[in-house]
C-alpha atoms as a PDB file:
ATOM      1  CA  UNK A   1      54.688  83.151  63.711  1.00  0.00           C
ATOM      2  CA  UNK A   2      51.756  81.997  61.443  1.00  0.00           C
ATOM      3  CA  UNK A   3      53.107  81.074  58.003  1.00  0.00           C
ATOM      4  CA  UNK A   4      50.160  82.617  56.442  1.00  0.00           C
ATOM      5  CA  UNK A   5      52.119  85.880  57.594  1.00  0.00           C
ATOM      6  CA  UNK A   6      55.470  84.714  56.943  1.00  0.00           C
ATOM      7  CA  UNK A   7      54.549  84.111  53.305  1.00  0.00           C
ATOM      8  CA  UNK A   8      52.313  87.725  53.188  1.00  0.00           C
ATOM      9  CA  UNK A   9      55.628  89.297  54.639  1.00  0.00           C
ATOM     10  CA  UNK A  10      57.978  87.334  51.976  1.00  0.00           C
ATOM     11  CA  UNK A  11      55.298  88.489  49.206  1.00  0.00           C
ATOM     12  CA  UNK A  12      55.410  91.895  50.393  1.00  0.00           C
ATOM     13  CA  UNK A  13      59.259  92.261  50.503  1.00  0.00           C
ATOM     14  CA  UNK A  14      60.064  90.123  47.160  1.00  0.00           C
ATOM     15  CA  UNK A  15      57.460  93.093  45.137  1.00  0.00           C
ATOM     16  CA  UNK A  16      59.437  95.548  46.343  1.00  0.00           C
ATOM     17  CA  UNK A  17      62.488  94.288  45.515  1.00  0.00           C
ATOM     18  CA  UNK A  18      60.986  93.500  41.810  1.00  0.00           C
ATOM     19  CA  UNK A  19      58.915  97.176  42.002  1.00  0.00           C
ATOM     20  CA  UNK A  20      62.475  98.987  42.431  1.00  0.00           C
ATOM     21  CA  UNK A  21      64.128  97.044  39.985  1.00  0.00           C
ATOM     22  CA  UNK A  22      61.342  97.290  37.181  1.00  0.00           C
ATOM     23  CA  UNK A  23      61.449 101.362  38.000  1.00  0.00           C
ATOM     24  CA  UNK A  24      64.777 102.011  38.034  1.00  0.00           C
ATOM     25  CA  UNK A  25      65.165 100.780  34.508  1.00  0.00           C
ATOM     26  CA  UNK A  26      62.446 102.724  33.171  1.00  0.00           C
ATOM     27  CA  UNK A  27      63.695 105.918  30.861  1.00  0.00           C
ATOM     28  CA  UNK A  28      62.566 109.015  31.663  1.00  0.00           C
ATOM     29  CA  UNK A  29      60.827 109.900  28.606  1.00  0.00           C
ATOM     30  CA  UNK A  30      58.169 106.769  29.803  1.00  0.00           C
ATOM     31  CA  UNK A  31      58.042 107.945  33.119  1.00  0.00           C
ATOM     32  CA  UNK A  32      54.893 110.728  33.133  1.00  0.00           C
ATOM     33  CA  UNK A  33      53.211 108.419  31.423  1.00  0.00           C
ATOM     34  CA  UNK A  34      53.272 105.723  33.824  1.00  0.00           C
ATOM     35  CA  UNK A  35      52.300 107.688  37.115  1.00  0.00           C
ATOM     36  CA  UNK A  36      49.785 108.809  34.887  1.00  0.00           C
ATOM     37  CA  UNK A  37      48.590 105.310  34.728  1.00  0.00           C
ATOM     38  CA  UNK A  38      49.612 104.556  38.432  1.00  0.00           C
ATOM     39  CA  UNK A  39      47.458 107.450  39.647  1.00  0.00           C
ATOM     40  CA  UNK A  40      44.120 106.055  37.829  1.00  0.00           C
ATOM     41  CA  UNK A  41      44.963 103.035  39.382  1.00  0.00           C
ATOM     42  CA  UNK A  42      45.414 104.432  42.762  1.00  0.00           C
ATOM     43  CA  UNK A  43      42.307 106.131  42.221  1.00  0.00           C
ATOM     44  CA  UNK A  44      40.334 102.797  41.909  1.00  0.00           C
ATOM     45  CA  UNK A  45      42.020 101.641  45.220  1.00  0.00           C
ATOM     46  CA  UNK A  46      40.479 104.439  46.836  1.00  0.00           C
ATOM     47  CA  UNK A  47      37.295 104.041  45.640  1.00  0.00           C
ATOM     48  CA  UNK A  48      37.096 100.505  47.108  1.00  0.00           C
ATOM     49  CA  UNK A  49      38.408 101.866  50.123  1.00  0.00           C
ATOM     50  CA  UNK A  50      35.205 103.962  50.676  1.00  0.00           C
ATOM     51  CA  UNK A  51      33.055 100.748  49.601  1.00  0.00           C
ATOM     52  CA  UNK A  52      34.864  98.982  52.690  1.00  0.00           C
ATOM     53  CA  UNK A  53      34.162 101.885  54.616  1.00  0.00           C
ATOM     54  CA  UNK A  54      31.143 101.507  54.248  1.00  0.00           C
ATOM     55  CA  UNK A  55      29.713  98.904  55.434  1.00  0.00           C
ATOM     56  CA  UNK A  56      28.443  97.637  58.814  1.00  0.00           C
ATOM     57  CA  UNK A  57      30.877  95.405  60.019  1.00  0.00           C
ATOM     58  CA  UNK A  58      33.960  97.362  59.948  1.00  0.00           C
ATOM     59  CA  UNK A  59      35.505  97.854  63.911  1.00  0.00           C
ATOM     60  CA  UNK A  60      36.426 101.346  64.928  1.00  0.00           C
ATOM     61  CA  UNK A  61      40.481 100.759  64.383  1.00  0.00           C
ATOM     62  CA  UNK A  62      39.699  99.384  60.759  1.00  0.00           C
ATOM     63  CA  UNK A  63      37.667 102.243  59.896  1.00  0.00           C
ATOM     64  CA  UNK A  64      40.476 105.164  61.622  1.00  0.00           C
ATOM     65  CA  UNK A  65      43.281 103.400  59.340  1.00  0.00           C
ATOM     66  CA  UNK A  66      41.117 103.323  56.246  1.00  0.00           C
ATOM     67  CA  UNK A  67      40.137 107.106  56.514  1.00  0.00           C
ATOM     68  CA  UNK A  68      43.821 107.784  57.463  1.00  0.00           C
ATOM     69  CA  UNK A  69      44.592 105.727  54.387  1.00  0.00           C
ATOM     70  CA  UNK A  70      41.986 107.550  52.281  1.00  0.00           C
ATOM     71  CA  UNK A  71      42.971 110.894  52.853  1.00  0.00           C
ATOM     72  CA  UNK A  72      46.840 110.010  52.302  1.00  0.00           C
ATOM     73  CA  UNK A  73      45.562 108.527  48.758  1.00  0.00           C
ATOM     74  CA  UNK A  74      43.538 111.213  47.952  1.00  0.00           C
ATOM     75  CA  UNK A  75      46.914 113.672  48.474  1.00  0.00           C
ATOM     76  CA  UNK A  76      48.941 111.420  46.397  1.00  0.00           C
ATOM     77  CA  UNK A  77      46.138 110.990  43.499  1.00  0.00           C
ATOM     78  CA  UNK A  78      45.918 114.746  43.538  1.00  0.00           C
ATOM     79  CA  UNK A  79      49.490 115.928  44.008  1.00  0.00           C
ATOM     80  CA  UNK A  80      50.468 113.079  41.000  1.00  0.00           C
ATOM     81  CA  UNK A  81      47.836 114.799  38.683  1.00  0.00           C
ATOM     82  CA  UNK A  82      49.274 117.821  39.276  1.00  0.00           C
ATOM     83  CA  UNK A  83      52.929 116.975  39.137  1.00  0.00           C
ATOM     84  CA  UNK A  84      51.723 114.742  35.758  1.00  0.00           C
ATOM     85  CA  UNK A  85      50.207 117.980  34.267  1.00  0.00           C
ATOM     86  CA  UNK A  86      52.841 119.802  35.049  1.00  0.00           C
ATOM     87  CA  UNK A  87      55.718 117.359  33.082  1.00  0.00           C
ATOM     88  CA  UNK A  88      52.918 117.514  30.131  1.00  0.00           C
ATOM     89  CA  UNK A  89      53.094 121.387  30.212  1.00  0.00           C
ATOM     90  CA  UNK A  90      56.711 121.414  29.538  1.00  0.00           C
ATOM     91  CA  UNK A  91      56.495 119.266  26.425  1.00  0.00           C
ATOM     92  CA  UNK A  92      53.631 121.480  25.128  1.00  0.00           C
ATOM     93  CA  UNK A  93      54.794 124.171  22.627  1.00  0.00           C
ATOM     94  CA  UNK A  94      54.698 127.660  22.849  1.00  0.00           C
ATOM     95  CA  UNK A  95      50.855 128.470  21.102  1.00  0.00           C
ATOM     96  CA  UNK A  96      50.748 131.786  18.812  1.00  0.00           C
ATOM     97  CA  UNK A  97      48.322 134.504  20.130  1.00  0.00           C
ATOM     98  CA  UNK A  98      48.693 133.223  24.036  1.00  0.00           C
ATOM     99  CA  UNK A  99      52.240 135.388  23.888  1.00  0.00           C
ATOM    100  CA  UNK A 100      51.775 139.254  23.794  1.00  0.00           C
ATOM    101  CA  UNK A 101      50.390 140.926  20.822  1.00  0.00           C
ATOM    102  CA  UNK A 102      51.531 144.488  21.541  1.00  0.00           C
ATOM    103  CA  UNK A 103      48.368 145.860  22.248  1.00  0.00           C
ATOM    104  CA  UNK A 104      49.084 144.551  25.666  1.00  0.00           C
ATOM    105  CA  UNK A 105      52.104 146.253  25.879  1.00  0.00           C
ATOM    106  CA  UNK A 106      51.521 149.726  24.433  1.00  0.00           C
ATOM    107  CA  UNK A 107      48.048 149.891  26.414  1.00  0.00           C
ATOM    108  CA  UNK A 108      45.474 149.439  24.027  1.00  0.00           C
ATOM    109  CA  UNK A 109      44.452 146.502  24.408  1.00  0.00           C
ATOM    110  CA  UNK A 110      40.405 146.346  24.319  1.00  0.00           C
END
């Protein structure tokens, strides 16, 4: 085996090992706030992915597994923006005059 790969493998398994144990210490009051962050970042991956995409030299294999990889990024940007929105919503209080009036209720509303 090349030891360029070894050590790529060794680098690879060593930041998960240190990506689980920074995450499972974080609280969860921090944690909408950091996959907020995450998802900008992931969001400049992708964008980098299309500038690879792009250009001439990239094989037919390269380009399937970078639009396979762009269109699984694009789901988790999205789907983290939602789910982020969605924790945000639940700290947001209740806003007077979104809640029923009456007039709503008794019919005569304009």
């Amino acid at each position: 085996m090349d030891s360029g790969l070894l050590a790529n493998i060794a680098i690879l398994v060593l930041a998960g090992f240190v990506g689980f144990a920074v995450i499972s210490k974080v609280p969860n009051t921090l944690h909408t706030p950091l996959m907020s962050g995450t998802n900008a970042i992931h969001g400049i991956v992708l964008l980098g992915a299309i500038v690879v995409l792009g250009r001439e030299e990239v094989g037919v294999v390269d380009a399937i597994i970078l639009v396979v990889a762009i269109v699984f990024g694009v789901i988790n940007v999205v789907g983290g923006f939602l789910v982020t929105d969605r924790m945000l919503g639940m700290f947001k209080g209740k806003q007077p005059g979104r809640a029923g009036t009456g007039a709503e209720k008794n019919g005569s509303g304009s």
